[in-house]
C-alpha atoms as a PDB file:
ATOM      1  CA  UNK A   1      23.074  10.513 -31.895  1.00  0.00           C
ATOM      2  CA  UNK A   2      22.528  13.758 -30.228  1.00  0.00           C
ATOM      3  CA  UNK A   3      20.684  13.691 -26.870  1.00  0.00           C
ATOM      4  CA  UNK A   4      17.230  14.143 -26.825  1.00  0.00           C
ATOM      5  CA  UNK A   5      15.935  17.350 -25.840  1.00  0.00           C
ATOM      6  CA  UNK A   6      12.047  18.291 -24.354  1.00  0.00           C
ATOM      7  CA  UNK A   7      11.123  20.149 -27.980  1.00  0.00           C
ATOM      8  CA  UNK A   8      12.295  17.173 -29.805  1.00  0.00           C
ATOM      9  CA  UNK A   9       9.538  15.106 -28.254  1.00  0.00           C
ATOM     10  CA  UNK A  10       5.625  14.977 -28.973  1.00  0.00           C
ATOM     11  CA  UNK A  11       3.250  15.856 -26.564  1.00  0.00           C
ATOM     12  CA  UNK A  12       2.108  12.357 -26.922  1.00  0.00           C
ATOM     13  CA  UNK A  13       4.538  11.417 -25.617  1.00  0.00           C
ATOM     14  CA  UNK A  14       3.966  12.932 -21.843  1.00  0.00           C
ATOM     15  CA  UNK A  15       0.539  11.903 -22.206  1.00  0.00           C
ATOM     16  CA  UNK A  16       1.387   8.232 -22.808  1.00  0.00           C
ATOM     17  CA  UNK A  17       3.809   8.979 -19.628  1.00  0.00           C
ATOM     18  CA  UNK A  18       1.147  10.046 -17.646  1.00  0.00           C
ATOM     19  CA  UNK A  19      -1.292   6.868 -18.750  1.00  0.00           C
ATOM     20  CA  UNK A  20       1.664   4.616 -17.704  1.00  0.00           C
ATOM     21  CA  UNK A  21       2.560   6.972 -14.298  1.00  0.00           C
ATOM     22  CA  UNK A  22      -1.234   6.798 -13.063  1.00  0.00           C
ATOM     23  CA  UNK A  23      -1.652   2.968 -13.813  1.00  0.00           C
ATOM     24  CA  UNK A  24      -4.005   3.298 -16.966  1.00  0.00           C
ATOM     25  CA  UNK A  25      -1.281   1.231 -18.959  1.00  0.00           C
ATOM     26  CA  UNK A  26       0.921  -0.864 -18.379  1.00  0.00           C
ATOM     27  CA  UNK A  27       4.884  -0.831 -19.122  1.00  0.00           C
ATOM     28  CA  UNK A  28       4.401  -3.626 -21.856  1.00  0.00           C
ATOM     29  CA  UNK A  29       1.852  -1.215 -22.938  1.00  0.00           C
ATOM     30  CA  UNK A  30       3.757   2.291 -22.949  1.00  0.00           C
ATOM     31  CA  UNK A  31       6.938   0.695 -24.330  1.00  0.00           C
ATOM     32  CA  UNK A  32       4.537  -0.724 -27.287  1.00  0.00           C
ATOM     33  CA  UNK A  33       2.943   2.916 -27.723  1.00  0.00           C
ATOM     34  CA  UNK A  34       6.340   4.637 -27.675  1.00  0.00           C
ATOM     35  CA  UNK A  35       7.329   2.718 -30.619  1.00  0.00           C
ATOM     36  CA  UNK A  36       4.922   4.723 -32.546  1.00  0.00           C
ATOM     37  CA  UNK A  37       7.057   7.843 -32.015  1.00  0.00           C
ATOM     38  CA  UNK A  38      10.841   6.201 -32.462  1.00  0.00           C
ATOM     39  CA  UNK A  39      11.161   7.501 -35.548  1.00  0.00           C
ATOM     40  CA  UNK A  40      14.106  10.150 -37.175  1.00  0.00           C
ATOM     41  CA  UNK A  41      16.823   7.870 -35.822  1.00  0.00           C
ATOM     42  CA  UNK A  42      15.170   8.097 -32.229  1.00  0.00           C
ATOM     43  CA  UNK A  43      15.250   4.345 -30.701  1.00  0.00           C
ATOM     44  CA  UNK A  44      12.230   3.519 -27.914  1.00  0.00           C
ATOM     45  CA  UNK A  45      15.498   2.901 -25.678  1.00  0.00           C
ATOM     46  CA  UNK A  46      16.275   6.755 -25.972  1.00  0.00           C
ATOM     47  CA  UNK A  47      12.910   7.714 -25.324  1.00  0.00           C
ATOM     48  CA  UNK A  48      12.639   5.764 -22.350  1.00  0.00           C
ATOM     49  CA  UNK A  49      15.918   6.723 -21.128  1.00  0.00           C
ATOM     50  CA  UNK A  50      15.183  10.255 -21.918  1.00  0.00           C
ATOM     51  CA  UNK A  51      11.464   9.811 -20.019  1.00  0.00           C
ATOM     52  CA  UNK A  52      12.205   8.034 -17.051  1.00  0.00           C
ATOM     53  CA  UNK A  53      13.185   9.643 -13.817  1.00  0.00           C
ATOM     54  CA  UNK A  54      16.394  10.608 -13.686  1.00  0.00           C
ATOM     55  CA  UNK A  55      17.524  10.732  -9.615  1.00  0.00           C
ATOM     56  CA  UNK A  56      21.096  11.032 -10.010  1.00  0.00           C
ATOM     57  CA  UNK A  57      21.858  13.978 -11.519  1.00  0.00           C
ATOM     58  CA  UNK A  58      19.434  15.966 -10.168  1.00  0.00           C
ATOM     59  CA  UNK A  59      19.643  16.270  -6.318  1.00  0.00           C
ATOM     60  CA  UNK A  60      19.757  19.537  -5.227  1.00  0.00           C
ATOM     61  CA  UNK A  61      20.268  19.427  -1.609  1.00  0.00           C
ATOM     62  CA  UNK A  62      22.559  16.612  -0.614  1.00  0.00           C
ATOM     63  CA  UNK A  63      21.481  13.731   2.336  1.00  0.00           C
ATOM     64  CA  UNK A  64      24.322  15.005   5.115  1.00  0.00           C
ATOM     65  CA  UNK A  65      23.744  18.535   4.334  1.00  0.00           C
ATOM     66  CA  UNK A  66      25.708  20.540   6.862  1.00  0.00           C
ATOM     67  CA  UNK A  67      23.045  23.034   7.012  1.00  0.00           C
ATOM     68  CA  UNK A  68      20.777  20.637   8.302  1.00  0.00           C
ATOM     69  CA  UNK A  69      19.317  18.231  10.398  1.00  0.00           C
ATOM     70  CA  UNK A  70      17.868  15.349   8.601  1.00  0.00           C
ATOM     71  CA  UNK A  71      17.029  12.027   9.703  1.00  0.00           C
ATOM     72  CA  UNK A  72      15.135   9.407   9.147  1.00  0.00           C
ATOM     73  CA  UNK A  73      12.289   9.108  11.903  1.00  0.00           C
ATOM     74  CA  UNK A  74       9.213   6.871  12.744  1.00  0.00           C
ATOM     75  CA  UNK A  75       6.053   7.783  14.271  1.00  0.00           C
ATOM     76  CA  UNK A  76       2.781   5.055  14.770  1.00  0.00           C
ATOM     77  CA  UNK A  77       0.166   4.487  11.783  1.00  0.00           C
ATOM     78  CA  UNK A  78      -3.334   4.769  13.347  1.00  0.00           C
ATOM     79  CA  UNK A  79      -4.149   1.691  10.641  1.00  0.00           C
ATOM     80  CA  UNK A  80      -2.734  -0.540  12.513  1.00  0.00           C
ATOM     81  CA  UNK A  81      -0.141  -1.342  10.115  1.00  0.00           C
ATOM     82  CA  UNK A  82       3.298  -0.221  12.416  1.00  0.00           C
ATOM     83  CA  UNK A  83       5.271   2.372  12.129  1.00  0.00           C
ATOM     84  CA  UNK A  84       5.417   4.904   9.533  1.00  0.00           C
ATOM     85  CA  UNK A  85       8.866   6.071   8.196  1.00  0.00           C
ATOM     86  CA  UNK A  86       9.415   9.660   7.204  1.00  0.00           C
ATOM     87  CA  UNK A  87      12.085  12.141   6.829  1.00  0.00           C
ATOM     88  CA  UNK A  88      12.093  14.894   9.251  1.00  0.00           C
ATOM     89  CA  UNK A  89      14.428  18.181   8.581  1.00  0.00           C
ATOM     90  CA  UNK A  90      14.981  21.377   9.817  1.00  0.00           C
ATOM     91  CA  UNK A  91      17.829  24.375   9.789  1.00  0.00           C
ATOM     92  CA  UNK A  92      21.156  22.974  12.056  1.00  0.00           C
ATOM     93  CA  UNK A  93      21.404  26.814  13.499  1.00  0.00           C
ATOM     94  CA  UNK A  94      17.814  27.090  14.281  1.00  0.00           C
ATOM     95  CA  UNK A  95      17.474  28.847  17.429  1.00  0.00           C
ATOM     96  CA  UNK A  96      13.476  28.387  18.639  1.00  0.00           C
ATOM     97  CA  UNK A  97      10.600  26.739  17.216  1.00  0.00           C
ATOM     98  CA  UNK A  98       9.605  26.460  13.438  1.00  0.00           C
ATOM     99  CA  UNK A  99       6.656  26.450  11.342  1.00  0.00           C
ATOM    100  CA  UNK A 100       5.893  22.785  10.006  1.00  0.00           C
ATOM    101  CA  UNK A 101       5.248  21.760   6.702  1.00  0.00           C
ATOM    102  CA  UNK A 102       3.818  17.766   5.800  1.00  0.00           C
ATOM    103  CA  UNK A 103       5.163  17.138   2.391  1.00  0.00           C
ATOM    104  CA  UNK A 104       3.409  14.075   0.450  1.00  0.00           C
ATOM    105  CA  UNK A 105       4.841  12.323  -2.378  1.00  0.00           C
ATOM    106  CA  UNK A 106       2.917  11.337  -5.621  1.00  0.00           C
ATOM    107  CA  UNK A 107       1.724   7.455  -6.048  1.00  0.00           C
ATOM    108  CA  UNK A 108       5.212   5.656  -5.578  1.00  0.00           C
ATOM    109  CA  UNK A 109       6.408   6.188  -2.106  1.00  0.00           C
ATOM    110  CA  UNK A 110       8.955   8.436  -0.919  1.00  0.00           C
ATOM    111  CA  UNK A 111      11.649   8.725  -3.742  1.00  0.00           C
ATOM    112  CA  UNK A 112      14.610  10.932  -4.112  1.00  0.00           C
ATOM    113  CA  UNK A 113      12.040  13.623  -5.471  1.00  0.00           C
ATOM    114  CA  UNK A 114      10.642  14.383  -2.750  1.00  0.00           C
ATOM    115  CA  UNK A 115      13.048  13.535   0.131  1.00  0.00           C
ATOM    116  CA  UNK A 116      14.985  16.559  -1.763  1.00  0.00           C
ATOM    117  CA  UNK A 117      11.843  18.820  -1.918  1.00  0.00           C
ATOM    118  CA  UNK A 118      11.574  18.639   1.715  1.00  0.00           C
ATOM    119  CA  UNK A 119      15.112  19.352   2.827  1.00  0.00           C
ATOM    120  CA  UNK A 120      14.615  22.217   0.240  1.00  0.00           C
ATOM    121  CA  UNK A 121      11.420  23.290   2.255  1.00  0.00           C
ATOM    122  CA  UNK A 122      13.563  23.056   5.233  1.00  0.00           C
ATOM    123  CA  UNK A 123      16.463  24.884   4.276  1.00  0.00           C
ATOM    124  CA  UNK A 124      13.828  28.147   3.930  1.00  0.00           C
ATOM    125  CA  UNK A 125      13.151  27.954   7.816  1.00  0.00           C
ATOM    126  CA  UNK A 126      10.582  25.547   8.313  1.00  0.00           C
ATOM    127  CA  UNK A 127      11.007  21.904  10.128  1.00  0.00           C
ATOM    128  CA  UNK A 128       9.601  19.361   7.591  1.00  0.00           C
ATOM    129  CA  UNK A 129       7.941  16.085   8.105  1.00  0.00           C
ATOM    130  CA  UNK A 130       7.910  13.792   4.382  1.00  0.00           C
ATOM    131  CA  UNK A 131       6.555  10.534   5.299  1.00  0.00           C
ATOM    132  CA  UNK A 132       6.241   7.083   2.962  1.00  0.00           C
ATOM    133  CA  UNK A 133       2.906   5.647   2.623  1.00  0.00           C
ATOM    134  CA  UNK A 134       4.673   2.620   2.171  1.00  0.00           C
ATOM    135  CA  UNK A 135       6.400   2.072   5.117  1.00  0.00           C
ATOM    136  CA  UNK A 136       3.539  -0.814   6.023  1.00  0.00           C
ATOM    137  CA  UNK A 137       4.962  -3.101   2.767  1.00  0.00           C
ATOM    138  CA  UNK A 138       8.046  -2.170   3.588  1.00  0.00           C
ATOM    139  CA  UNK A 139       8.762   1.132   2.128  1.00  0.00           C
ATOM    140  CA  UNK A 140       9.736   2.921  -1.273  1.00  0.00           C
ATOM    141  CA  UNK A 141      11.613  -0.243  -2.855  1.00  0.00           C
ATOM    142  CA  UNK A 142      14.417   2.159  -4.741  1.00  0.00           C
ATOM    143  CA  UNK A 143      12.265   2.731  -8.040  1.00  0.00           C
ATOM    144  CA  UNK A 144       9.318   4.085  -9.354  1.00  0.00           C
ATOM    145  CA  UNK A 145       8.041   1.159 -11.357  1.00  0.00           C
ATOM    146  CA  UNK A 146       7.742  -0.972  -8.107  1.00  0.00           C
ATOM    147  CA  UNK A 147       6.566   1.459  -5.867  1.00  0.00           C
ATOM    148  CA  UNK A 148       3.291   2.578  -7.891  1.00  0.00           C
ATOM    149  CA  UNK A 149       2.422  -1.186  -7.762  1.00  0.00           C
ATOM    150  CA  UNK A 150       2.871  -1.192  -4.296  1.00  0.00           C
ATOM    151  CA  UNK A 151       1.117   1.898  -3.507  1.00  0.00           C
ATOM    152  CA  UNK A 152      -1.959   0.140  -5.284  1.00  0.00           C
ATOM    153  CA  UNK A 153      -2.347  -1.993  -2.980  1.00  0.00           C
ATOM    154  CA  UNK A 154      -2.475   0.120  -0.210  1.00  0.00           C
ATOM    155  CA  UNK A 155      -6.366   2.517   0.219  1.00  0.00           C
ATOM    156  CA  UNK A 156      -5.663   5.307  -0.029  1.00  0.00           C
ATOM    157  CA  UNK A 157      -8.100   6.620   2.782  1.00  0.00           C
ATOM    158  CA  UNK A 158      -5.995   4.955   5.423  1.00  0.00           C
ATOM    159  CA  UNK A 159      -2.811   6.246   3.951  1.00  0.00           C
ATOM    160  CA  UNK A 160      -4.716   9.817   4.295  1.00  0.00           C
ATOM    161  CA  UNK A 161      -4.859   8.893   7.942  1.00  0.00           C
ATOM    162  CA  UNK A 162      -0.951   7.831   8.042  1.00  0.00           C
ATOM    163  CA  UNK A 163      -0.242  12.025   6.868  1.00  0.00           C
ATOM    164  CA  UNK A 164      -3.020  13.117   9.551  1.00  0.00           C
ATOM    165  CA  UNK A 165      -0.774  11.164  11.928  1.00  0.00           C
ATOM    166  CA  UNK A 166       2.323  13.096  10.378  1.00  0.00           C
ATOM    167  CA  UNK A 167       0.603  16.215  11.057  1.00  0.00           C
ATOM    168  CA  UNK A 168      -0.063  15.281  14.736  1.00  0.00           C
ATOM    169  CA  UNK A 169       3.272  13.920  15.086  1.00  0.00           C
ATOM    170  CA  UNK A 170       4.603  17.003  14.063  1.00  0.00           C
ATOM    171  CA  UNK A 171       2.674  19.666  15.977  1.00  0.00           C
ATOM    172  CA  UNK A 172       4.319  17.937  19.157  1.00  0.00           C
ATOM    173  CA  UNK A 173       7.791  18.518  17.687  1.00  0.00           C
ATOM    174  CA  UNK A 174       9.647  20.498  20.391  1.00  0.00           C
ATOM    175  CA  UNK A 175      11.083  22.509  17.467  1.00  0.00           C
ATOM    176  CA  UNK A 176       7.778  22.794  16.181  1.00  0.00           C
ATOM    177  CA  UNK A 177       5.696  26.184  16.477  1.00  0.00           C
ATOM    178  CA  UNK A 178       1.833  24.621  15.965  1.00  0.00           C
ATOM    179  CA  UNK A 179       1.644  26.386  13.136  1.00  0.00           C
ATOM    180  CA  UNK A 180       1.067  23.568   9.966  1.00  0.00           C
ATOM    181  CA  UNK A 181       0.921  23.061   6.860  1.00  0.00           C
ATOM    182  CA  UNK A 182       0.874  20.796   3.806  1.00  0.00           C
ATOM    183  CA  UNK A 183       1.897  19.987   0.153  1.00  0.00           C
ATOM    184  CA  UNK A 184       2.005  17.488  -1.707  1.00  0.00           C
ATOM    185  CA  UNK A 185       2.321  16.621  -5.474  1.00  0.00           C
ATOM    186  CA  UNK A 186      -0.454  14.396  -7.685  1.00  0.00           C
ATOM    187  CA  UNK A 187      -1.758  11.935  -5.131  1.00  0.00           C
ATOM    188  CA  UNK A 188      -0.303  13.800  -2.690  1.00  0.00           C
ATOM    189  CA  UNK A 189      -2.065  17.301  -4.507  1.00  0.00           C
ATOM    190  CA  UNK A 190      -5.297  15.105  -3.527  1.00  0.00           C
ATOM    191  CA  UNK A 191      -3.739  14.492  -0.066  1.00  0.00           C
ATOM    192  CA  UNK A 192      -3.293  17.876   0.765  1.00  0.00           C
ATOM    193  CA  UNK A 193      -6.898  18.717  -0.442  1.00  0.00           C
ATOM    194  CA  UNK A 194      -8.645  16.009   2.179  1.00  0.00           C
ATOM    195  CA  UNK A 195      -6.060  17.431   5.135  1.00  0.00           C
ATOM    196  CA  UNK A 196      -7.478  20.732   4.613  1.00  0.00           C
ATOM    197  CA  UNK A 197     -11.007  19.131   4.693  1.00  0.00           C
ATOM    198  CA  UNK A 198     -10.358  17.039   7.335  1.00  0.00           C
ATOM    199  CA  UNK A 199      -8.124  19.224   9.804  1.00  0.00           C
ATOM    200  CA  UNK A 200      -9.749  22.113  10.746  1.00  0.00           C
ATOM    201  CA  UNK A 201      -5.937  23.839  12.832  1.00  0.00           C
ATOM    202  CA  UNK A 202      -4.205  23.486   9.440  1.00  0.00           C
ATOM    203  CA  UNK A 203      -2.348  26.371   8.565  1.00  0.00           C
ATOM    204  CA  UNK A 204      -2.262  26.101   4.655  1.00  0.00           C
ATOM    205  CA  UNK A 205      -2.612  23.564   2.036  1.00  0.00           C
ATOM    206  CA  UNK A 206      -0.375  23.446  -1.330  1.00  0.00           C
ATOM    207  CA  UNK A 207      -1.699  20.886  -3.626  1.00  0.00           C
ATOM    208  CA  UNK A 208       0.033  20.930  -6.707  1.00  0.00           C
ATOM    209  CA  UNK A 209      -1.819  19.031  -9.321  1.00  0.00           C
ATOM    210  CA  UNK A 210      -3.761  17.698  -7.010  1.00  0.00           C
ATOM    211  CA  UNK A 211      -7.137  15.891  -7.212  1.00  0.00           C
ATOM    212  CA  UNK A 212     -10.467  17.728  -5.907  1.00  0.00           C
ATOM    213  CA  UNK A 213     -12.229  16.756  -2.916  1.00  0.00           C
ATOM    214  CA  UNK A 214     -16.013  16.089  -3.448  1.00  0.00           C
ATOM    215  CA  UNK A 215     -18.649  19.102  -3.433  1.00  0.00           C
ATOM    216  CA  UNK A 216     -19.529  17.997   0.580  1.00  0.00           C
ATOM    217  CA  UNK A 217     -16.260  17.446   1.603  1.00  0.00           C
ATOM    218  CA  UNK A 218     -14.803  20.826   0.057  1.00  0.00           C
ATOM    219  CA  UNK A 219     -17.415  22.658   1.938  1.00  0.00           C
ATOM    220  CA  UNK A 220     -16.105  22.121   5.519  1.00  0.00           C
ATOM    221  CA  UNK A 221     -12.028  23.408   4.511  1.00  0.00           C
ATOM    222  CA  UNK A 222     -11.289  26.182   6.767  1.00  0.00           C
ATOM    223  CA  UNK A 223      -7.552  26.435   5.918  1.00  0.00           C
ATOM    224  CA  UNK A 224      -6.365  28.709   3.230  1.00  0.00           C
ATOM    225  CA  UNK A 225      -5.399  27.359  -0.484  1.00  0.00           C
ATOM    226  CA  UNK A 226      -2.784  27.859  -2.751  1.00  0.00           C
ATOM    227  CA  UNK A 227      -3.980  25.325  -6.275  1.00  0.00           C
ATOM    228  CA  UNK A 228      -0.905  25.164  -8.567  1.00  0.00           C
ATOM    229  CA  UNK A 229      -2.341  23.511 -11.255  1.00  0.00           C
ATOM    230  CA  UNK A 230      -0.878  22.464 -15.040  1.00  0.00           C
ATOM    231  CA  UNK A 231      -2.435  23.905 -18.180  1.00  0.00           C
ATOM    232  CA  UNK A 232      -2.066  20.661 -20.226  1.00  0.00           C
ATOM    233  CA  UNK A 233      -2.698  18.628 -17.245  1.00  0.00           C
ATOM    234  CA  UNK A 234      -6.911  17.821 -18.644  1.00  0.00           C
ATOM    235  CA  UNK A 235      -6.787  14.616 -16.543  1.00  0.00           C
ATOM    236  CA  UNK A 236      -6.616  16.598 -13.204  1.00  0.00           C
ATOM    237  CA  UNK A 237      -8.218  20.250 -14.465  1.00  0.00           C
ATOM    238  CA  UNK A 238     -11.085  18.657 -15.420  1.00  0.00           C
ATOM    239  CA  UNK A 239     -11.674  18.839 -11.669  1.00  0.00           C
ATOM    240  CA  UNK A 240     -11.129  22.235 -10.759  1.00  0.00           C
ATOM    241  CA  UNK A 241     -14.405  24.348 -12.130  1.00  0.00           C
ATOM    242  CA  UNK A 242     -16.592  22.360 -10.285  1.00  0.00           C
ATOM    243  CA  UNK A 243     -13.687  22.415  -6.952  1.00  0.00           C
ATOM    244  CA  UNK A 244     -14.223  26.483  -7.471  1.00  0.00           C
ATOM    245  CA  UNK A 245     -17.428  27.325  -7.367  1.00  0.00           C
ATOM    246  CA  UNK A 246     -17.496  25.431  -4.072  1.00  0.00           C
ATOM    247  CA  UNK A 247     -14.773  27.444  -2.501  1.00  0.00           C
ATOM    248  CA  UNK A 248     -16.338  30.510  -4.014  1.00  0.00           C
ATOM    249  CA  UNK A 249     -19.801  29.566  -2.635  1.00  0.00           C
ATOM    250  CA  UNK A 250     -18.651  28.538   0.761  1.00  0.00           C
ATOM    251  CA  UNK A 251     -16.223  32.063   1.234  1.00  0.00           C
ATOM    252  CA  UNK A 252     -13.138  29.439   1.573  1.00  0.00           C
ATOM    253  CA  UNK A 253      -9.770  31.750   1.366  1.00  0.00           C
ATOM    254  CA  UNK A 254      -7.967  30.408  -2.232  1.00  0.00           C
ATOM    255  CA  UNK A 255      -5.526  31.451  -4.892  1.00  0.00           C
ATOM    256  CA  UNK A 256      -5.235  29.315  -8.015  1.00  0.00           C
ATOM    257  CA  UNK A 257      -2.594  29.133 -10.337  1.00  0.00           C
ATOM    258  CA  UNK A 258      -2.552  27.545 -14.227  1.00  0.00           C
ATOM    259  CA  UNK A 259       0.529  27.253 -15.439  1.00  0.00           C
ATOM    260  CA  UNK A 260       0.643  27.923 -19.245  1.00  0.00           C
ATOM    261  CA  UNK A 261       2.010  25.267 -21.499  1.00  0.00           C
ATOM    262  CA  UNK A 262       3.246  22.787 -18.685  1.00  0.00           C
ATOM    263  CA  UNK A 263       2.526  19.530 -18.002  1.00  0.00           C
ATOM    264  CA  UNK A 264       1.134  17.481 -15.151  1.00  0.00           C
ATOM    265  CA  UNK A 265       4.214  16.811 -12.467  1.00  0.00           C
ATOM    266  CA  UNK A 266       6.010  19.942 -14.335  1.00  0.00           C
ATOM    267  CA  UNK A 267       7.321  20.755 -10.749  1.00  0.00           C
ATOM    268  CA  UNK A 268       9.639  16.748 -10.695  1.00  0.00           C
ATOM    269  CA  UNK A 269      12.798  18.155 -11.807  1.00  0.00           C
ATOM    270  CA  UNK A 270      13.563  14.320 -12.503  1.00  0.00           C
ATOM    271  CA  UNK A 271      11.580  14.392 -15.727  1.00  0.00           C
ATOM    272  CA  UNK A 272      11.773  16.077 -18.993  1.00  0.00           C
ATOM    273  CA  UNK A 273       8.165  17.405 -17.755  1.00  0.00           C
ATOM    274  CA  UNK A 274       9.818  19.123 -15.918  1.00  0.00           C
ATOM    275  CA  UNK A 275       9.540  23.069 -16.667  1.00  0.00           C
ATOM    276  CA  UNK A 276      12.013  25.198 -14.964  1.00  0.00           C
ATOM    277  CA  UNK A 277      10.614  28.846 -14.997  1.00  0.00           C
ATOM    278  CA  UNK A 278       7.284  27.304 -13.751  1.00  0.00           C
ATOM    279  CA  UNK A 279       8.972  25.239 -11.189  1.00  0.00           C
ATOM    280  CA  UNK A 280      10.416  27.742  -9.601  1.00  0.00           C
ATOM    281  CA  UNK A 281       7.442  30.349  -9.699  1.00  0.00           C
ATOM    282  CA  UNK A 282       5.601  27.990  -8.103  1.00  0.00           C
ATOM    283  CA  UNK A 283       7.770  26.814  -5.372  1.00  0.00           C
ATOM    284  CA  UNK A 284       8.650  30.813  -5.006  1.00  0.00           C
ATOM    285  CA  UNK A 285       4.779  31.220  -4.311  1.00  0.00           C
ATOM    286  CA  UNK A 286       4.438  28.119  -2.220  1.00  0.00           C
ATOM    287  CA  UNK A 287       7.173  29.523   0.534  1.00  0.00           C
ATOM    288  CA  UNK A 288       6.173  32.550   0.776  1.00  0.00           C
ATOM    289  CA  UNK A 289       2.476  31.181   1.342  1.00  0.00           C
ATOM    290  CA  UNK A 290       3.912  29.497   3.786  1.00  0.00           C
ATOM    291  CA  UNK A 291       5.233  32.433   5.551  1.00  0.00           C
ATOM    292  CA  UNK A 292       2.451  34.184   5.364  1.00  0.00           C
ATOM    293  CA  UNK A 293       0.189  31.792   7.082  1.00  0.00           C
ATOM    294  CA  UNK A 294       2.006  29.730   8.952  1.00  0.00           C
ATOM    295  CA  UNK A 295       2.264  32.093  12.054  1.00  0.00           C
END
């Protein structure tokens, strides 16, 4: 059989993969539904296979990295729940301090994804802080499956506080400048919305399909926005009209972005959702953000 390829596949398909990603079915569940679309010689094993993340192919910069420094830190979680484990990464040949950048994974821990997005984000000149909300129940157990049930049973308020701390840890960074700022991708998209509410000597915030602070809480961001959001993401859009007219209202500095004909997580180059022109627009527009304001 030939392999499966992203046009071959119904959009049902990525919406029943973003049911069972955001815990509104289960796996029983989303293998059942998928057998609805194995059809034309396509098994339910190739769609999964073809579905699932894929990690190992797909690394772009590698763990020991000449080019930089990259090691595994920990810093204190003000929950009381010990140390927090996170990735920190900047340039080998740096010479002087760095703009920071907190980058927050989605609802299953730190995986491959994002440890690679951050030594990406460091290999443009910033130092880079990726912490794993799950450090307190051990940390991101190796796959995706057991990590969003872990990450349920953490609140995610207090893990808000854990990136805070990442923030604070990293603005005392002796290769750090002072000058901040975030991203993050689904829950962390959210997570990058409530630091820019909550941290008024942010730099910028990059939420990337991220959900929308309240009405009250959106009022008191200070720290300039860049929204990258997904057109046929309805889940998380749904969101936004009501997230601009607050910004708008309130004079809050923002540029949004609605990428046509991608999907929610279209960014995770790990997944056929995964769009490569918009990936790379986006990430193009989230450095240079970046330099822009954090200086």
């Amino acid at each position: 059989m030939k392999p499966l390829r992203k046009e071959d596949i119904s959009q049902e398909v990525f919406d029943l993969y973003d049911d069972y990603a955001h815990n509104k079915i289960d796996r029983r569940q989303f293998v059942e539904s998928l057998s609805t679309y194995a059809v034309g010689g396509i098994t339910v094993g190739a769609l999964l296979q073809f579905i699932l993340p894929n990690y190992s192919d797909t690394r772009q910069v590698q763990a020991n990295d000449k080019r930089l420094v990259s090691e595994f830190i920990t810093y204190p979680s003000p929950e009381g729940g010990g140390d927090i484990r996170a990735l920190l990464s900047y340039p080998r040949k740096v010479k002087g301090s760095l703009p920071g950048i907190v980058v927050v994974h989605e609802n299953r821990g730190l995986n491959p994804y994002i440890e690679d997005t951050a030594r990406i984000a460091a290999l443009e000149g910033f130092i880079t802080i990726a912490p794993d909300a799950l450090s307190p129940l051990g940390g991101y157990p190796g796959n995706d499956d057991e990590g969003r049930t872990m990450q349920r049973q953490r609140d995610r308020d207090k893990m808000l506080e854990d990136f805070i701390s990442a923030f604070d840890h990293l603005a005392t960074h002796e290769k750090c400048n002072g000058y901040i700022g975030v991203v993050g991708f689904c829950f962390g998209g959210w997570i990058a919305n409530m630091m820019a509410v909550r941290l008024p000597d942010l730099a910028g915030a990059v939420p990337f399909y991220g959900g929308q602070p309240s009405g009250e809480e959106a009022a008191k961001i200070q720290s300039p926005l860049l929204l990258q959001y997904a057109e046929l993401d309805d889940r998380v859009n749904a969101g936004w009209p009501d997230y601009e007219e607050v910004l708008i209202e309130n004079n809050i500095e923002y540029t949004a972005h609605i990428y046509p004909g991608v999907n929610h997580g279209f960014h995770n180059n790990t997944t056929p959702r995964y769009d490569k022109e918009a990936a790379h627009l986006a990430w193009e527009r989230t450095i240079d953000f970046f330099r822009e304001n954090l200086r």
